[in-house]
PDB file of N, CA and C in Angstrom:
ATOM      1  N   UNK A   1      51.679 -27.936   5.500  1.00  0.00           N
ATOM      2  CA  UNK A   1      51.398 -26.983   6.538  1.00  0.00           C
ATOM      3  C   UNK A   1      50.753 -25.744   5.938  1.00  0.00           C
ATOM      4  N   UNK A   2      49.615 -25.515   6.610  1.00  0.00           N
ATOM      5  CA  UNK A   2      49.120 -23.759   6.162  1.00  0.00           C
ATOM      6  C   UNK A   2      49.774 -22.831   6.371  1.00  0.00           C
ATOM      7  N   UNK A   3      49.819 -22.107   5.225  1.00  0.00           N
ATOM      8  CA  UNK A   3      50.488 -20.648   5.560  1.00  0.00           C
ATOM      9  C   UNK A   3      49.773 -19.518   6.369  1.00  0.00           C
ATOM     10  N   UNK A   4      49.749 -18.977   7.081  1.00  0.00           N
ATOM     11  CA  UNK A   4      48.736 -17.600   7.587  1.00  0.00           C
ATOM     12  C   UNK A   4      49.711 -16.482   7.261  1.00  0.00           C
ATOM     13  N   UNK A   5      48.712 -16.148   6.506  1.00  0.00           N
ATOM     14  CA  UNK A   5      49.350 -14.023   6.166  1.00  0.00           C
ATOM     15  C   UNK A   5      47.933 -13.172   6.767  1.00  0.00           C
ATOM     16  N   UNK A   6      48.945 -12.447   7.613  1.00  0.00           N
ATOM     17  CA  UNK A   6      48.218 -11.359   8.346  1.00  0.00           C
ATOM     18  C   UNK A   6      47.627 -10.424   7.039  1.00  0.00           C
ATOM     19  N   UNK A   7      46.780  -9.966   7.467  1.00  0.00           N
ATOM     20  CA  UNK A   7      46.338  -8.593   6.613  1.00  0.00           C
ATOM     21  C   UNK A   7      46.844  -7.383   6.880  1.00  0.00           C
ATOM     22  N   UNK A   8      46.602  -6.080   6.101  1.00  0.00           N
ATOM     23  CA  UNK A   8      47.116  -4.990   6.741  1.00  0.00           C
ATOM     24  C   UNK A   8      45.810  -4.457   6.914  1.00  0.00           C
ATOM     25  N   UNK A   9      46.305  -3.454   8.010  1.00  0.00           N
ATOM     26  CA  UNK A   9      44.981  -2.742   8.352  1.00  0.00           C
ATOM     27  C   UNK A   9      44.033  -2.116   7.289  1.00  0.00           C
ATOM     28  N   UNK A  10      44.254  -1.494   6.285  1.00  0.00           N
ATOM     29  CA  UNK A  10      43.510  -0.578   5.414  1.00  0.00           C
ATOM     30  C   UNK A  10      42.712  -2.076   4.718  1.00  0.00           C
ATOM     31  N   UNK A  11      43.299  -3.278   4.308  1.00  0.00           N
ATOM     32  CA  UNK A  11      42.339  -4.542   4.106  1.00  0.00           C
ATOM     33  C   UNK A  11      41.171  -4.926   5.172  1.00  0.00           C
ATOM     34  N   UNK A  12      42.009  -4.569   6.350  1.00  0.00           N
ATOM     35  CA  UNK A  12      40.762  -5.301   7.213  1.00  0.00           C
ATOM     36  C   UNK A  12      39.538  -4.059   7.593  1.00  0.00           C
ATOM     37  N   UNK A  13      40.128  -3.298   7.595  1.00  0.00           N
ATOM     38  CA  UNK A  13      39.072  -1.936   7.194  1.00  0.00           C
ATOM     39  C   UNK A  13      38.413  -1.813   6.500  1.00  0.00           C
ATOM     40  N   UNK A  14      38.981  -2.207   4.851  1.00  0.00           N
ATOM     41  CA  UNK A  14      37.922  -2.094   3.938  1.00  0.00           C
ATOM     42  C   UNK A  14      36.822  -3.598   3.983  1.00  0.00           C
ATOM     43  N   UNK A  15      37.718  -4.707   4.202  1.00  0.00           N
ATOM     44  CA  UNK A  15      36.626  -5.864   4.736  1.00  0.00           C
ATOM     45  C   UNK A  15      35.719  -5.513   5.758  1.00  0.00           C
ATOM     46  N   UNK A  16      35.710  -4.870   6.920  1.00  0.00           N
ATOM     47  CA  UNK A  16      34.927  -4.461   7.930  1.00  0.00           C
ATOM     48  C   UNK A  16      34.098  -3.348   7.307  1.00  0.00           C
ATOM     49  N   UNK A  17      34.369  -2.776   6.428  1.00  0.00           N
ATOM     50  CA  UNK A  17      33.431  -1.185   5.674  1.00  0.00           C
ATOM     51  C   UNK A  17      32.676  -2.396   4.937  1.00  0.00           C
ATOM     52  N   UNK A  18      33.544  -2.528   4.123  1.00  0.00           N
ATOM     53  CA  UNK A  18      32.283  -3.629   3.130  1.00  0.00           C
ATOM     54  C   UNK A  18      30.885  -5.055   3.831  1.00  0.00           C
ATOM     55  N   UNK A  19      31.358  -5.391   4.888  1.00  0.00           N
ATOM     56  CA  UNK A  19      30.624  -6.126   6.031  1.00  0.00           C
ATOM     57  C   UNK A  19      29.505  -4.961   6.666  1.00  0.00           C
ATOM     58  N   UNK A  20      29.554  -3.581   6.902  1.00  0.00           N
ATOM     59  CA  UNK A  20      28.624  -3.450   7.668  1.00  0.00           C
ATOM     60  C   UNK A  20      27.955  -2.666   6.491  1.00  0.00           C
ATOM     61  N   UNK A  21      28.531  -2.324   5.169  1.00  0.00           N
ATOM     62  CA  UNK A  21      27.921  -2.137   4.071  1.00  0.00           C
ATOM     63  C   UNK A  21      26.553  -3.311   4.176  1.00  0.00           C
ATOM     64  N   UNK A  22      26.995  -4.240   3.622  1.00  0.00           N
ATOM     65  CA  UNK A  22      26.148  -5.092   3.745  1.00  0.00           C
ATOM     66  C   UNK A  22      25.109  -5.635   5.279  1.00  0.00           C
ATOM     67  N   UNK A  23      25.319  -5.076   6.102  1.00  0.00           N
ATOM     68  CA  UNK A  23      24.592  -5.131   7.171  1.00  0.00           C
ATOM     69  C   UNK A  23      23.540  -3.944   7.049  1.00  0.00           C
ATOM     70  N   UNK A  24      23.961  -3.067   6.453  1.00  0.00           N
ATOM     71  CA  UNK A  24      22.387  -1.966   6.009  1.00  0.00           C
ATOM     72  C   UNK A  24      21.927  -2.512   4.990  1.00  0.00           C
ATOM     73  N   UNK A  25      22.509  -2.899   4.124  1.00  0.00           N
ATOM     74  CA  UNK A  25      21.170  -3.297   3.026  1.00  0.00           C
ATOM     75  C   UNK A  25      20.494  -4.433   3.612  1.00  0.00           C
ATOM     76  N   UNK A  26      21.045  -5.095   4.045  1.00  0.00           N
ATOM     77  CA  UNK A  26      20.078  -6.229   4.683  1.00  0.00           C
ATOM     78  C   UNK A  26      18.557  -5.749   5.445  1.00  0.00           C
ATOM     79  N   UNK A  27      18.958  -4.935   6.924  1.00  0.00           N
ATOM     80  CA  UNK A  27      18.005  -4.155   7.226  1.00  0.00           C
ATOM     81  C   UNK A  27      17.239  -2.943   6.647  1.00  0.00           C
ATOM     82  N   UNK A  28      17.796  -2.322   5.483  1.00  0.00           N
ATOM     83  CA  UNK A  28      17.054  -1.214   4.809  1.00  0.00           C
ATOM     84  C   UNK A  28      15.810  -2.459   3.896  1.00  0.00           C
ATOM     85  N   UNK A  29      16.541  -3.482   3.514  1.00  0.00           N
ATOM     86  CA  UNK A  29      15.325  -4.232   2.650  1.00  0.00           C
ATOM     87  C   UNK A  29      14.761  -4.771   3.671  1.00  0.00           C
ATOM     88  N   UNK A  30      14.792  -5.076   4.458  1.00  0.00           N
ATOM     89  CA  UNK A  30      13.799  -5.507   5.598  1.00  0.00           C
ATOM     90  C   UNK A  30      12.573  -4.932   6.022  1.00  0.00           C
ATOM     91  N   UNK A  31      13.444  -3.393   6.205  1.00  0.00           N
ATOM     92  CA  UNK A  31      12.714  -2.496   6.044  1.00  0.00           C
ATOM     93  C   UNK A  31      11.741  -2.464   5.074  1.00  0.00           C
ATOM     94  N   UNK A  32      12.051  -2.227   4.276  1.00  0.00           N
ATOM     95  CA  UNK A  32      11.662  -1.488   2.947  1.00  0.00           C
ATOM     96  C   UNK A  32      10.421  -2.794   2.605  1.00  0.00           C
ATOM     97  N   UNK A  33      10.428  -3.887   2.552  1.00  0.00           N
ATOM     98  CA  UNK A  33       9.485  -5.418   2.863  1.00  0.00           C
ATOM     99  C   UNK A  33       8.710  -5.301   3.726  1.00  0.00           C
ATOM    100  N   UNK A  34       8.742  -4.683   4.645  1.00  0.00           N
ATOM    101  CA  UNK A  34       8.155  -4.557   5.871  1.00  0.00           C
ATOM    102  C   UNK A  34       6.863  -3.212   5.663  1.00  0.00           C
ATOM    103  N   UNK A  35       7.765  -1.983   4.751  1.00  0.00           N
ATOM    104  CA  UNK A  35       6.515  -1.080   4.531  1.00  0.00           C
ATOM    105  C   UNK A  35       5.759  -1.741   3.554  1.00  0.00           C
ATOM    106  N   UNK A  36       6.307  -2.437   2.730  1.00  0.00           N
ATOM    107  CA  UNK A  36       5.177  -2.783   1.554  1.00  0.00           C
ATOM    108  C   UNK A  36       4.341  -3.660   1.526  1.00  0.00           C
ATOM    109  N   UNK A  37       4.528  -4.549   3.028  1.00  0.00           N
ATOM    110  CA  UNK A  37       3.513  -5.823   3.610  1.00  0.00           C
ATOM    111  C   UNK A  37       2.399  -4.230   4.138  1.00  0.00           C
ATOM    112  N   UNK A  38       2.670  -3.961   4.888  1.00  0.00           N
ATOM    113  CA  UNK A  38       1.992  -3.048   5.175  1.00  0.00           C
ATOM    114  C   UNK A  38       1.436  -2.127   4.339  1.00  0.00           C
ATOM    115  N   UNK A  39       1.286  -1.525   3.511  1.00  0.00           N
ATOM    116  CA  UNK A  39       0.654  -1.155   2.183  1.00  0.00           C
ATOM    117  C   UNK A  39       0.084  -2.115   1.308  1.00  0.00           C
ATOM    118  N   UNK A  40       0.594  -3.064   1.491  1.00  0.00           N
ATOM    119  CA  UNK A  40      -0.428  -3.955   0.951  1.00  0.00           C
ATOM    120  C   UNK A  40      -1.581  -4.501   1.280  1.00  0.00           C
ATOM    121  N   UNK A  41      -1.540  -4.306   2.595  1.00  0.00           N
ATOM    122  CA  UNK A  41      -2.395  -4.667   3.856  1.00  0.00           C
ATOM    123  C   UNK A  41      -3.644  -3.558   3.534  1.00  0.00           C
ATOM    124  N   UNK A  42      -3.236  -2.451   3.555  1.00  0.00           N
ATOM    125  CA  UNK A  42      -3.687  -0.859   3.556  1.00  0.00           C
ATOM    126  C   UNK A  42      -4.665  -0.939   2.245  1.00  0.00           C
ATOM    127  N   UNK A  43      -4.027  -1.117   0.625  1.00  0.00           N
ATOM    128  CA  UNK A  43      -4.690  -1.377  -0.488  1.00  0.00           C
ATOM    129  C   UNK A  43      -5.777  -2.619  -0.389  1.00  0.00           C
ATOM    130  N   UNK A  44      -5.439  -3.562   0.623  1.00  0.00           N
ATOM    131  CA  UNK A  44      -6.349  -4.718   0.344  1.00  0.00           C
ATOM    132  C   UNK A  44      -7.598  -3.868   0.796  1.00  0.00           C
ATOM    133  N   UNK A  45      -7.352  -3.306   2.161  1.00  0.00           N
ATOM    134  CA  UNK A  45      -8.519  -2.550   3.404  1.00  0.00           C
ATOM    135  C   UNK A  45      -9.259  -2.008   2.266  1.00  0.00           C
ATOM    136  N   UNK A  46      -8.492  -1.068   1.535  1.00  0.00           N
ATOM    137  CA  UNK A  46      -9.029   0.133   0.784  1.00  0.00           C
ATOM    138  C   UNK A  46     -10.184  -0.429  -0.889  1.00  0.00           C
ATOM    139  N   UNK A  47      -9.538  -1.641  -1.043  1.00  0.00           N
ATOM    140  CA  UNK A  47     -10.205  -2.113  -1.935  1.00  0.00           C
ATOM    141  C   UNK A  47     -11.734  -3.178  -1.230  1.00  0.00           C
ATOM    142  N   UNK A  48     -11.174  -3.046   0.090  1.00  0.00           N
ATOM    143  CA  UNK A  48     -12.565  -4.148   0.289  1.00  0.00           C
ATOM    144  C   UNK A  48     -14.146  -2.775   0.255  1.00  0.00           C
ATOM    145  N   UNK A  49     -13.448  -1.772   1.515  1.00  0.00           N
ATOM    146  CA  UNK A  49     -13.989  -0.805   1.987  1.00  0.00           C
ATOM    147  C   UNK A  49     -14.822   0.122  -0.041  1.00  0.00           C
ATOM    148  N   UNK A  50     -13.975   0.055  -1.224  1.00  0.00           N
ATOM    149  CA  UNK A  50     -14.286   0.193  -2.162  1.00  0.00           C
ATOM    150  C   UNK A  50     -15.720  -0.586  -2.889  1.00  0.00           C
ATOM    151  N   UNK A  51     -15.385  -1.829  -2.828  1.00  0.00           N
ATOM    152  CA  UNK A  51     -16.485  -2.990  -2.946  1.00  0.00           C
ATOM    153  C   UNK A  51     -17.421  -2.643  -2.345  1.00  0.00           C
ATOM    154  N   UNK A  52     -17.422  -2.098  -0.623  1.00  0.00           N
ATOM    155  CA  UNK A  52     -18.915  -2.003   0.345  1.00  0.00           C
ATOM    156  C   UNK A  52     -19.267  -0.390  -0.785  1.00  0.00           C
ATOM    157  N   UNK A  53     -18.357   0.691  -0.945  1.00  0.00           N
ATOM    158  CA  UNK A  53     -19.217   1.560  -1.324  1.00  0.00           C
ATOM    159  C   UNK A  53     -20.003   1.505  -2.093  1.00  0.00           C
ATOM    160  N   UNK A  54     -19.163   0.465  -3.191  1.00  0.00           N
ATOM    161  CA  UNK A  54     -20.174   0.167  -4.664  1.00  0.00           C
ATOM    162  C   UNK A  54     -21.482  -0.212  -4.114  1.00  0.00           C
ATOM    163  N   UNK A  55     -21.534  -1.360  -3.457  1.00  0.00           N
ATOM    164  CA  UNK A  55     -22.559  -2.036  -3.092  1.00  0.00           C
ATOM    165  C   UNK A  55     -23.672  -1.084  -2.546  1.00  0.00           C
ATOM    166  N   UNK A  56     -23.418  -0.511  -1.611  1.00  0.00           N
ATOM    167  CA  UNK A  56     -24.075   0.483  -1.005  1.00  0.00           C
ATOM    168  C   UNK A  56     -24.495   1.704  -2.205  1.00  0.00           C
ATOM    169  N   UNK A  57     -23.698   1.975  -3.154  1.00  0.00           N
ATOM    170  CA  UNK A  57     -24.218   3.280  -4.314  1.00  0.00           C
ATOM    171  C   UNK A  57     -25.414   2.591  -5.008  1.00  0.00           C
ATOM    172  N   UNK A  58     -25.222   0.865  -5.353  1.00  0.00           N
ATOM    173  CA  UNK A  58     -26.004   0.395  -6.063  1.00  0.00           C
ATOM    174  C   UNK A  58     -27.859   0.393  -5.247  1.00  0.00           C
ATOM    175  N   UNK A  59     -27.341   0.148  -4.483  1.00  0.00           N
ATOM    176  CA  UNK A  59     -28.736  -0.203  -3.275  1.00  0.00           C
ATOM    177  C   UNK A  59     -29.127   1.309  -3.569  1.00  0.00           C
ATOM    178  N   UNK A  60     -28.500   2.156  -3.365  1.00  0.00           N
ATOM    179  CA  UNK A  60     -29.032   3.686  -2.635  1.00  0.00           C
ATOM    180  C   UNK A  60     -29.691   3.755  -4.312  1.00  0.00           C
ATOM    181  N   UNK A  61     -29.529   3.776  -5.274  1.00  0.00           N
ATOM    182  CA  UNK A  61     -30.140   4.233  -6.629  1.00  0.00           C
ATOM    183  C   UNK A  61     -30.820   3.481  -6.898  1.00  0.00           C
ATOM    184  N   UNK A  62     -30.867   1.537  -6.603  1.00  0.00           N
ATOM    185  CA  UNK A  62     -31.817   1.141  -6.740  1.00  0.00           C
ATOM    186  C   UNK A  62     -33.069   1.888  -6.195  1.00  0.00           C
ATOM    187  N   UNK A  63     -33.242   1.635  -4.609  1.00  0.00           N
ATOM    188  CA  UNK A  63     -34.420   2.124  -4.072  1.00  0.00           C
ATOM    189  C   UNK A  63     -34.790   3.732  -4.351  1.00  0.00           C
ATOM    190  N   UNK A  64     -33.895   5.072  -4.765  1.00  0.00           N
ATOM    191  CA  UNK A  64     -34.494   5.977  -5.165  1.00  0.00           C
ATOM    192  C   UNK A  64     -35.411   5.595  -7.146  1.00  0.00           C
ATOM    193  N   UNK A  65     -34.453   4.571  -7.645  1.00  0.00           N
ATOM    194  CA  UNK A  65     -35.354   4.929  -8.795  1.00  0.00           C
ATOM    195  C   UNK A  65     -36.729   4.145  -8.429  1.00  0.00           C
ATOM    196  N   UNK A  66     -36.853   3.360  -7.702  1.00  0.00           N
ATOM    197  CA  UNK A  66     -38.009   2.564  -7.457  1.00  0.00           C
ATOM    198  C   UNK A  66     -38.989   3.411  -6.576  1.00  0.00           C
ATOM    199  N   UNK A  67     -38.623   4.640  -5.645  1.00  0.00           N
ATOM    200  CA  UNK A  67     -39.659   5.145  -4.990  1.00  0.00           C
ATOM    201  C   UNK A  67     -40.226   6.373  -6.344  1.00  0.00           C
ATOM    202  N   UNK A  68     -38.811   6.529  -6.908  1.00  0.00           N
ATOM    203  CA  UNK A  68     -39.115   8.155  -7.851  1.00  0.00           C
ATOM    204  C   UNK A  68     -38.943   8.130  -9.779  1.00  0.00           C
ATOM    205  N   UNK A  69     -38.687   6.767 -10.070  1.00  0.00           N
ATOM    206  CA  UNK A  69     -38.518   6.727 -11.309  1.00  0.00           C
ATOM    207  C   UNK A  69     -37.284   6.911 -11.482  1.00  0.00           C
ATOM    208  N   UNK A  70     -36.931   6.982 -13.294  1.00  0.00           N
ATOM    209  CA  UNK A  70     -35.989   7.577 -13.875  1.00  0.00           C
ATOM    210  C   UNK A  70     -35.837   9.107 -13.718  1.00  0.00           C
ATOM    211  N   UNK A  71     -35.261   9.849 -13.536  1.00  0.00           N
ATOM    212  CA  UNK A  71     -34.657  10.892 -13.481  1.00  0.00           C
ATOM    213  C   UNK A  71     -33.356  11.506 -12.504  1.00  0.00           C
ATOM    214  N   UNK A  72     -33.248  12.923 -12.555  1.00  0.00           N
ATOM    215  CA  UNK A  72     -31.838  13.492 -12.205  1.00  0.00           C
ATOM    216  C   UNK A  72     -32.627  14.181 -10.835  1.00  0.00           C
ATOM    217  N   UNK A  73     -31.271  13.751  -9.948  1.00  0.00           N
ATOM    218  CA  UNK A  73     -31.175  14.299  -8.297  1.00  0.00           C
ATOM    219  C   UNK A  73     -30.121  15.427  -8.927  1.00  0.00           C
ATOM    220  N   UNK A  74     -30.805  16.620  -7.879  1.00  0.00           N
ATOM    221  CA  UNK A  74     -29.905  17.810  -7.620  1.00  0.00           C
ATOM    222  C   UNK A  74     -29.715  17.800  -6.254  1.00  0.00           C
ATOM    223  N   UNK A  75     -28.547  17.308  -5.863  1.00  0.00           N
ATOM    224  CA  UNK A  75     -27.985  17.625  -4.448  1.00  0.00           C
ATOM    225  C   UNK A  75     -28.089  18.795  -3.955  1.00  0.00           C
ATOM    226  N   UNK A  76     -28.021  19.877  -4.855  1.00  0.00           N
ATOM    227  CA  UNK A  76     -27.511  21.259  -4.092  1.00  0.00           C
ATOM    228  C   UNK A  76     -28.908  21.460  -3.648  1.00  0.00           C
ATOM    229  N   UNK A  77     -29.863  20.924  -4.145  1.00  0.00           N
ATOM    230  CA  UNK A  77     -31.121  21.847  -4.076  1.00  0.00           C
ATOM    231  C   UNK A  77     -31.899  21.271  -3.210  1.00  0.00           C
ATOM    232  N   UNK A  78     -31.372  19.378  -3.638  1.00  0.00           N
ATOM    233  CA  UNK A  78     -32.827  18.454  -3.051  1.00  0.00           C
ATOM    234  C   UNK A  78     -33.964  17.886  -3.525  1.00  0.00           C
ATOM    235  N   UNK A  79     -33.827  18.166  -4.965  1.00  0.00           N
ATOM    236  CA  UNK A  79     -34.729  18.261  -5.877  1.00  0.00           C
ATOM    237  C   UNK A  79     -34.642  16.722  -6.661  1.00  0.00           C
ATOM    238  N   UNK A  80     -35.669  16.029  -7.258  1.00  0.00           N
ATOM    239  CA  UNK A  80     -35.273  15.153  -8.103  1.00  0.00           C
ATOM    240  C   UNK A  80     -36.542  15.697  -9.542  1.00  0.00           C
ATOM    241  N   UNK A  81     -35.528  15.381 -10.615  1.00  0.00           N
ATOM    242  CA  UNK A  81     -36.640  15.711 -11.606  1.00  0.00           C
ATOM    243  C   UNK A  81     -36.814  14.851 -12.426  1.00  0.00           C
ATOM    244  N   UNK A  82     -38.074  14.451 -12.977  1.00  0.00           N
ATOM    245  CA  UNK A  82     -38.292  13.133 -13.602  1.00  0.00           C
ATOM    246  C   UNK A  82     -38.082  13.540 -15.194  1.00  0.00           C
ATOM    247  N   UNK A  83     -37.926  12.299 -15.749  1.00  0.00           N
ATOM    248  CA  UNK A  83     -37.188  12.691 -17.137  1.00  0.00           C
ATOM    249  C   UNK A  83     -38.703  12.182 -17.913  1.00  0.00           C
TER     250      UNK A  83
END
């Protein structure tokens, strides 16, 4: 025959503290999985959007050295000067 022993309260308290203990970490890492799918998402964006700039810097200097040669652009001024 099984024996059953009751618990005392301050046991079933600390079993019930330690249970919903573990019911936040569950959802804090859920959480916490959940921002970093999302940042990862964010870095992929940021690295594609990176790739188009390159692409686009390369084009933009191709066609200035091909209309103007080798030399240095001054933004502030507008100026390009040939070397």
């Amino acid at each position: 025959m099984e024996q059953v022993i009751k618990l005392t309260e301050q046991e079933i308290q600390q079993l019930t503290q330690l249970q919903s203990q573990q019911d936040e970490f569950a959802i804090k890492f859920g959480q916490l999985e959940y921002q970093l799918q999302t940042l990862e998402l964010q870095k992929e964006n940021l690295i594609e959007q990176l790739e188009q700039y390159k692409t686009s810097e390369v084009q933009i200097a191709n066609q200035l050295n091909e209309k103007y040669g080798d030399g240095v652009i001054n933004l502030q001024e507008g100026t390009f000067s040939k070397q």
